[in-house]
PDB file of N, CA and C in Angstrom:
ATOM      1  N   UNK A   1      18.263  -8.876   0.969  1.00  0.00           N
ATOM      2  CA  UNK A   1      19.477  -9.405   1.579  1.00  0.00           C
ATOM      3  C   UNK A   1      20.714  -8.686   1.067  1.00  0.00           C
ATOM      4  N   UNK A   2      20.832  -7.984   0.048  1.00  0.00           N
ATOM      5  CA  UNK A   2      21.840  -7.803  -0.646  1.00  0.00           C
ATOM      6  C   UNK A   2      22.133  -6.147  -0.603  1.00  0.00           C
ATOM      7  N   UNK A   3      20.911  -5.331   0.041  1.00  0.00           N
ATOM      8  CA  UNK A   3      20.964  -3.943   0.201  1.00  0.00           C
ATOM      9  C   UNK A   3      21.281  -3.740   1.452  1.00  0.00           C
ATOM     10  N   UNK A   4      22.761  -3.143   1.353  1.00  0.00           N
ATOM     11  CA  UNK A   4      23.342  -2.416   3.115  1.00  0.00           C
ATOM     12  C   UNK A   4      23.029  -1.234   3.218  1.00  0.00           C
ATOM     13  N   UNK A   5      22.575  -0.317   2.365  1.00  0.00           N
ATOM     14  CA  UNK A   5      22.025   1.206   2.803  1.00  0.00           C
ATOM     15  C   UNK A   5      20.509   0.838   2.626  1.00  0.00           C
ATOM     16  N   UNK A   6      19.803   1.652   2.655  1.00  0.00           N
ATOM     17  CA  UNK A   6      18.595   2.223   2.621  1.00  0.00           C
ATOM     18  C   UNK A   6      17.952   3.467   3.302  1.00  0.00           C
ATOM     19  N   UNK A   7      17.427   4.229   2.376  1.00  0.00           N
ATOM     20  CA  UNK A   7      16.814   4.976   3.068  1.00  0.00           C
ATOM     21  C   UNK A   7      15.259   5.713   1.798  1.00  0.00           C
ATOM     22  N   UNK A   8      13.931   5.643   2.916  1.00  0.00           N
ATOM     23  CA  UNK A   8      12.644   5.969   2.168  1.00  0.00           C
ATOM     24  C   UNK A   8      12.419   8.065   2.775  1.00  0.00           C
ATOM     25  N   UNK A   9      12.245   9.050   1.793  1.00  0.00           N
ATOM     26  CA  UNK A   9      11.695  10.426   2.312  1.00  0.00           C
ATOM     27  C   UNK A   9      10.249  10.270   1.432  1.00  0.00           C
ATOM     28  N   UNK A  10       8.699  10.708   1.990  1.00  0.00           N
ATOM     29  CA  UNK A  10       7.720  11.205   2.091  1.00  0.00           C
ATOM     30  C   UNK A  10       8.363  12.463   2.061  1.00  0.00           C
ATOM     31  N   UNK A  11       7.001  12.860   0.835  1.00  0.00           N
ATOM     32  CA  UNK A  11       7.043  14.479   1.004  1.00  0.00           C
ATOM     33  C   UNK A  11       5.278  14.757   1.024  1.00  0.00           C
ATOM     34  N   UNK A  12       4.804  16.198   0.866  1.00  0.00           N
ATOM     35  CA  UNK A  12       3.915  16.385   0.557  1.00  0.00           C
ATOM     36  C   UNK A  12       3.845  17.153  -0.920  1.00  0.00           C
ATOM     37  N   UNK A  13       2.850  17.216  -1.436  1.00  0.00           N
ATOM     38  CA  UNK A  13       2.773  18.265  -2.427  1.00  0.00           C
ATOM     39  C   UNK A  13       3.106  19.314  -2.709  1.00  0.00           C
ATOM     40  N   UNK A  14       3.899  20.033  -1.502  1.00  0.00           N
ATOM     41  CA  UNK A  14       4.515  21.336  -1.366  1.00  0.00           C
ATOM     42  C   UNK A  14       5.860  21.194  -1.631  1.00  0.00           C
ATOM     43  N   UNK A  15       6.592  19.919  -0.854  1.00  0.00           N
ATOM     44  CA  UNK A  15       7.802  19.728  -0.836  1.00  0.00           C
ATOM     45  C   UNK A  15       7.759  19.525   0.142  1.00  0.00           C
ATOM     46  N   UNK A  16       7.519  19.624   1.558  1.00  0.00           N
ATOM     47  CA  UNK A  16       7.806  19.481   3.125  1.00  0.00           C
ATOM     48  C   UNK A  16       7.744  18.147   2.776  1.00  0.00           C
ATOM     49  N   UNK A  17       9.254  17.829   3.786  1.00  0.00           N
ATOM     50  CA  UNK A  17       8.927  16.306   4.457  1.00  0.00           C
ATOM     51  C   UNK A  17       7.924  16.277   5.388  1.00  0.00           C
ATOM     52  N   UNK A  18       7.949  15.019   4.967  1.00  0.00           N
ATOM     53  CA  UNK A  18       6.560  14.096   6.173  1.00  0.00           C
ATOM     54  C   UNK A  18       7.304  12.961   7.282  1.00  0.00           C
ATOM     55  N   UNK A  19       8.062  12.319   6.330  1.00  0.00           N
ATOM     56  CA  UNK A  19       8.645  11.217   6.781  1.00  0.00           C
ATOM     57  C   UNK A  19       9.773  10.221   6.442  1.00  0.00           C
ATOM     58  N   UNK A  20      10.893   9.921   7.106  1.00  0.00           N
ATOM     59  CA  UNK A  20      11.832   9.710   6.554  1.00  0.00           C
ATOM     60  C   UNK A  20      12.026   8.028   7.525  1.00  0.00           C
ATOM     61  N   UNK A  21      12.709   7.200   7.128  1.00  0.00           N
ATOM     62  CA  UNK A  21      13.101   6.050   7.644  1.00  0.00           C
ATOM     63  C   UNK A  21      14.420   5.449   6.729  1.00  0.00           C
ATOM     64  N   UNK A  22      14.813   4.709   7.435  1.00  0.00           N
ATOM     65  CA  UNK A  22      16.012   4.482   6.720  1.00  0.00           C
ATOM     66  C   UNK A  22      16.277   2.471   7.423  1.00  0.00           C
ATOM     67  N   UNK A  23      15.237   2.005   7.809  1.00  0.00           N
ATOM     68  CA  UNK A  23      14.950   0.360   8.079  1.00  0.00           C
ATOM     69  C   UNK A  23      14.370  -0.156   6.887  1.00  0.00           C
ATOM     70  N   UNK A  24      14.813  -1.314   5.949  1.00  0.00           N
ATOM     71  CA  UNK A  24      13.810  -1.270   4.607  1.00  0.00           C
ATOM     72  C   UNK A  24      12.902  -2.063   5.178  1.00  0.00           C
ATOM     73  N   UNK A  25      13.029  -2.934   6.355  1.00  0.00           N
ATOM     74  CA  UNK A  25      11.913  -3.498   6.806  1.00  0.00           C
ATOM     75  C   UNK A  25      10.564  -2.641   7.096  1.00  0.00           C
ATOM     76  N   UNK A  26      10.803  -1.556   7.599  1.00  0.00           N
ATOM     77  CA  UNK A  26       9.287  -0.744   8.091  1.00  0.00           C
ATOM     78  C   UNK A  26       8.565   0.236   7.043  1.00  0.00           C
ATOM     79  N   UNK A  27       8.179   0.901   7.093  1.00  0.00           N
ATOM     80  CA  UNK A  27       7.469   1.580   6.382  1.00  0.00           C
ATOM     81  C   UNK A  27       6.877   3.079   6.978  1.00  0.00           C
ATOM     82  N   UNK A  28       6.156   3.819   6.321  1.00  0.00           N
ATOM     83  CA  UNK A  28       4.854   5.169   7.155  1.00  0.00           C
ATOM     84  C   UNK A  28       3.520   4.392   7.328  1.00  0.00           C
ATOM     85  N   UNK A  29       3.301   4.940   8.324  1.00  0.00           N
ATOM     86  CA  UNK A  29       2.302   4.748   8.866  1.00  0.00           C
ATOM     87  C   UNK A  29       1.221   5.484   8.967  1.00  0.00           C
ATOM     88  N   UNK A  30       1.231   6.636   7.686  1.00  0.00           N
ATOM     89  CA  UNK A  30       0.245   7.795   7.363  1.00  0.00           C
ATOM     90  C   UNK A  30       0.376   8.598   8.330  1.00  0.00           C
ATOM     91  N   UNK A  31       1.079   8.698   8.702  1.00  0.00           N
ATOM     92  CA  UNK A  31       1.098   9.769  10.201  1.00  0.00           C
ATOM     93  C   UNK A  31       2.248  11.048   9.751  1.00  0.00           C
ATOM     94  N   UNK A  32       1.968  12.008  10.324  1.00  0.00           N
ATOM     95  CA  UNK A  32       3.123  13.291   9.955  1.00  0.00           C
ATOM     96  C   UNK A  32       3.943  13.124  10.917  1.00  0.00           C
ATOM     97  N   UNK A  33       5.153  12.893  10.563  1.00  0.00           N
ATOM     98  CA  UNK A  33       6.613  12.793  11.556  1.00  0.00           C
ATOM     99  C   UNK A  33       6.590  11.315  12.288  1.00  0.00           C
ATOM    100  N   UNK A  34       5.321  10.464  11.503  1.00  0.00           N
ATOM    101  CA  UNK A  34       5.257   9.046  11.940  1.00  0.00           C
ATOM    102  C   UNK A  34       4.595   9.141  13.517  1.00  0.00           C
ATOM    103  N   UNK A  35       4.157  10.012  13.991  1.00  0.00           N
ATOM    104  CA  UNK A  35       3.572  10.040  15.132  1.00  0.00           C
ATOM    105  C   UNK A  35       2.413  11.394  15.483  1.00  0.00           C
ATOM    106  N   UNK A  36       2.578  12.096  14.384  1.00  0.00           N
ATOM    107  CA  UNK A  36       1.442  13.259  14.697  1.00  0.00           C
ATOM    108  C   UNK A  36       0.194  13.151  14.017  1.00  0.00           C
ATOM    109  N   UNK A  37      -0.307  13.844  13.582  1.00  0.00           N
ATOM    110  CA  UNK A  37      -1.970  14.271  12.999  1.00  0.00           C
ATOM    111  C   UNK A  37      -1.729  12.861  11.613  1.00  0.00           C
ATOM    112  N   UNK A  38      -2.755  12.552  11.142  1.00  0.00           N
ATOM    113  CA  UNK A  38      -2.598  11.911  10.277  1.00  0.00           C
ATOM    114  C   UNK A  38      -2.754  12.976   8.725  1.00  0.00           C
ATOM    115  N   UNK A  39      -2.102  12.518   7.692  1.00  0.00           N
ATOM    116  CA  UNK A  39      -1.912  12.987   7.016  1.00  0.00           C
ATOM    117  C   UNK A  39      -3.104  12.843   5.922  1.00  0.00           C
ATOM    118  N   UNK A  40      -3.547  13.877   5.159  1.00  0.00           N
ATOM    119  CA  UNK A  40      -4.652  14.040   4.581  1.00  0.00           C
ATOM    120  C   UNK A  40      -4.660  13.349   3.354  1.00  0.00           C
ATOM    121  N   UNK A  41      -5.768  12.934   2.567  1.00  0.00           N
ATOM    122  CA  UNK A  41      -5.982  11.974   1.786  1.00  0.00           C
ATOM    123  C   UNK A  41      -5.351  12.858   0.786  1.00  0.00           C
ATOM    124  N   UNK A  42      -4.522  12.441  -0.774  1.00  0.00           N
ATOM    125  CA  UNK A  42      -4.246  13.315  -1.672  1.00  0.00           C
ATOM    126  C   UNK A  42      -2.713  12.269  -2.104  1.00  0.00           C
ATOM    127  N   UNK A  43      -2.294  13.184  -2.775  1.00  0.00           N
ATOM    128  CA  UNK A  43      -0.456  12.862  -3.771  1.00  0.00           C
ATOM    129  C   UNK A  43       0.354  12.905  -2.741  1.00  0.00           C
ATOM    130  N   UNK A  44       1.107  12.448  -2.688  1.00  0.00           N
ATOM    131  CA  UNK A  44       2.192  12.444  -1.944  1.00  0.00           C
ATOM    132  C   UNK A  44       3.493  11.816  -2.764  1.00  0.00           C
ATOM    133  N   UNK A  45       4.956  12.513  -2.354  1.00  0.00           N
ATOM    134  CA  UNK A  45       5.968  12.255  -3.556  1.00  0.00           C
ATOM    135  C   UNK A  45       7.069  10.812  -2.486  1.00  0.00           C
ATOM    136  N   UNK A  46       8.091  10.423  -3.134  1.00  0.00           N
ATOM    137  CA  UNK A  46       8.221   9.445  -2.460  1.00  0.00           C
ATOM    138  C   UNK A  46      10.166   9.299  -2.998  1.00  0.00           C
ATOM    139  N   UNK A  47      11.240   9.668  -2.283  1.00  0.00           N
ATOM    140  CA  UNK A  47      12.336   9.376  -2.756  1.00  0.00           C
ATOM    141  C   UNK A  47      12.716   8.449  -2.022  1.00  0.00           C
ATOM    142  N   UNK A  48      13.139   7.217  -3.356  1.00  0.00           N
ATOM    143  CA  UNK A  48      13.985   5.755  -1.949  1.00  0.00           C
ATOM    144  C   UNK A  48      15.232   6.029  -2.682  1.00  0.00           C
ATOM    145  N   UNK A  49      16.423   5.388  -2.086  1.00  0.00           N
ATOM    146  CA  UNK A  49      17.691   5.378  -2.386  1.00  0.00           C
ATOM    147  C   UNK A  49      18.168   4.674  -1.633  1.00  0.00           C
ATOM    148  N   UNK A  50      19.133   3.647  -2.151  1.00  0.00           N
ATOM    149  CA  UNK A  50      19.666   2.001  -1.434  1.00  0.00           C
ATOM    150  C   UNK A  50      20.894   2.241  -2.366  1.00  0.00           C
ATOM    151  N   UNK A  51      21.565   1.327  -1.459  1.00  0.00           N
ATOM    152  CA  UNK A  51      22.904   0.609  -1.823  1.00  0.00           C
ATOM    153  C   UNK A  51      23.227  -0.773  -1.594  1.00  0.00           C
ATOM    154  N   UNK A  52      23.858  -1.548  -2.517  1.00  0.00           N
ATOM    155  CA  UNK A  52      23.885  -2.972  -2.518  1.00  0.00           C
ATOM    156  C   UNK A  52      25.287  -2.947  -1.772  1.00  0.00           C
ATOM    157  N   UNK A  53      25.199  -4.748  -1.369  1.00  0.00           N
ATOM    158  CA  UNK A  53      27.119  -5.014  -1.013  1.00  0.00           C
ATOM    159  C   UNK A  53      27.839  -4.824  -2.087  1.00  0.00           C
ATOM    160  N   UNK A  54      27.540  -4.493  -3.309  1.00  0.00           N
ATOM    161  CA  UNK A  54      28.940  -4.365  -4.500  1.00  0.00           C
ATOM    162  C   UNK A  54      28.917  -3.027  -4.487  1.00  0.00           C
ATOM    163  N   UNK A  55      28.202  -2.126  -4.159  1.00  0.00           N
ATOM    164  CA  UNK A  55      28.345  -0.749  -4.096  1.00  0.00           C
ATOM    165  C   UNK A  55      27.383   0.209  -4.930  1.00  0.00           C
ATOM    166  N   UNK A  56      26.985  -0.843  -5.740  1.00  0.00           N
ATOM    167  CA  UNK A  56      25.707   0.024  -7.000  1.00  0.00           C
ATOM    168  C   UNK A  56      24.955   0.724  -5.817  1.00  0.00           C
ATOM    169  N   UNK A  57      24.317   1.606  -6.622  1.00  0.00           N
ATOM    170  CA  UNK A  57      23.683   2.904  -6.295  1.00  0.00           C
ATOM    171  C   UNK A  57      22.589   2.558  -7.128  1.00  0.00           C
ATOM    172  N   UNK A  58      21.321   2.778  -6.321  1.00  0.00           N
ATOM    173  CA  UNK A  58      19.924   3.082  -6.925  1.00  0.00           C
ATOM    174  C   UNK A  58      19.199   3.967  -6.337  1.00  0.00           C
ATOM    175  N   UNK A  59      17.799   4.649  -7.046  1.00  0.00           N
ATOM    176  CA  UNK A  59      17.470   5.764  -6.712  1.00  0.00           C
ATOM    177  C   UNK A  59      16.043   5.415  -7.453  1.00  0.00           C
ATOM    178  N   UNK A  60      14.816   5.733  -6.621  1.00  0.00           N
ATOM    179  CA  UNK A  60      13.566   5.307  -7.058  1.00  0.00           C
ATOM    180  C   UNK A  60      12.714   6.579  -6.543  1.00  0.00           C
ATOM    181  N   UNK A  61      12.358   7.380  -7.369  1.00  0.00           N
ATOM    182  CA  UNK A  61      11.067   8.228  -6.849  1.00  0.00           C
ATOM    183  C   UNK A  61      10.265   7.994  -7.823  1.00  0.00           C
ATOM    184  N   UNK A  62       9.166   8.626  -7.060  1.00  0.00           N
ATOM    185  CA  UNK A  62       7.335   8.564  -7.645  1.00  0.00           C
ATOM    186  C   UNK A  62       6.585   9.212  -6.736  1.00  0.00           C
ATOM    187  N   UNK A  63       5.482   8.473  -6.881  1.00  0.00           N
ATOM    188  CA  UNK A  63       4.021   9.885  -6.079  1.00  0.00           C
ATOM    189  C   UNK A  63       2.853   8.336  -5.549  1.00  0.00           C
ATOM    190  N   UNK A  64       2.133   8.703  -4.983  1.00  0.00           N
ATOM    191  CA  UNK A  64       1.164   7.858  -4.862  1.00  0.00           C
ATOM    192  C   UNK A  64      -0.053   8.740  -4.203  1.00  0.00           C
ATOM    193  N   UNK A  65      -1.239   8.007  -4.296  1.00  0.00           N
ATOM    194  CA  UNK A  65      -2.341   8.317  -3.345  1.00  0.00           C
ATOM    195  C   UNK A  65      -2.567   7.478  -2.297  1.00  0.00           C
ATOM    196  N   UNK A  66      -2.421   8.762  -1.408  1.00  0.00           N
ATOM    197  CA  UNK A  66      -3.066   8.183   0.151  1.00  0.00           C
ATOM    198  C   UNK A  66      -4.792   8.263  -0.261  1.00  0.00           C
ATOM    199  N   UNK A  67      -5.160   7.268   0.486  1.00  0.00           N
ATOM    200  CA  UNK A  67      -6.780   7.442   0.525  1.00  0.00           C
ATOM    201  C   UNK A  67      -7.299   6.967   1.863  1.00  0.00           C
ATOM    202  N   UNK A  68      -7.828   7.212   2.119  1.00  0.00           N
ATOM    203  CA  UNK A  68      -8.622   7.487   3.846  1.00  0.00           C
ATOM    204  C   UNK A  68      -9.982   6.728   3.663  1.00  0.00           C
ATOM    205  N   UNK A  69     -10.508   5.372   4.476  1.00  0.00           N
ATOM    206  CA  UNK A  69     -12.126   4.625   4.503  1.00  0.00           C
ATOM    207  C   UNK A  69     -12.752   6.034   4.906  1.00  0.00           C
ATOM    208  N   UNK A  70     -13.837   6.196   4.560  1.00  0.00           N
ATOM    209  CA  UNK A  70     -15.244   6.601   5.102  1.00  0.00           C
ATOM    210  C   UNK A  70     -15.701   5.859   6.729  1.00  0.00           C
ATOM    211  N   UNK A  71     -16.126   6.517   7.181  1.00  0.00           N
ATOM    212  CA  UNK A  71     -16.316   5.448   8.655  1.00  0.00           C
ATOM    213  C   UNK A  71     -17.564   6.030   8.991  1.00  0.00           C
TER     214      UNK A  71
END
């Protein structure tokens, strides 16, 4: 309730973006550009950055693993 900016960048392991959004409601959807090939199981890097109504500034990166079921 209290964050008026937001914005999430996906990268890959190279550095290329993947995916960017800036709704804190939604999210990726493992997809490249959120609508192409799906993106391969592995690290992926992750910069968020928000702003509150008083004006603070925050800044959150990290990495995670995508992982893909067997089917």
């Amino acid at each position: 309730k209290a964050i008026v900016e937001f914005k999430c960048i996906i990268f890959n392991r190279w550095g290329k973006k993947l995916y960017e959004w800036d709704d804190i409601t939604k999210g990726w959807n493992g997809k490249i550009n959120g609508n192409g090939a799906d993106a391969s199981p592995g690290v992926y890097y992750y910069v968020v950055t928000a702003k509150d109504k008083k004006g603070k500034d925050y800044e959150q990166k990290g990495y995670f693993y995508l992982l893909k079921e067997k089917k």
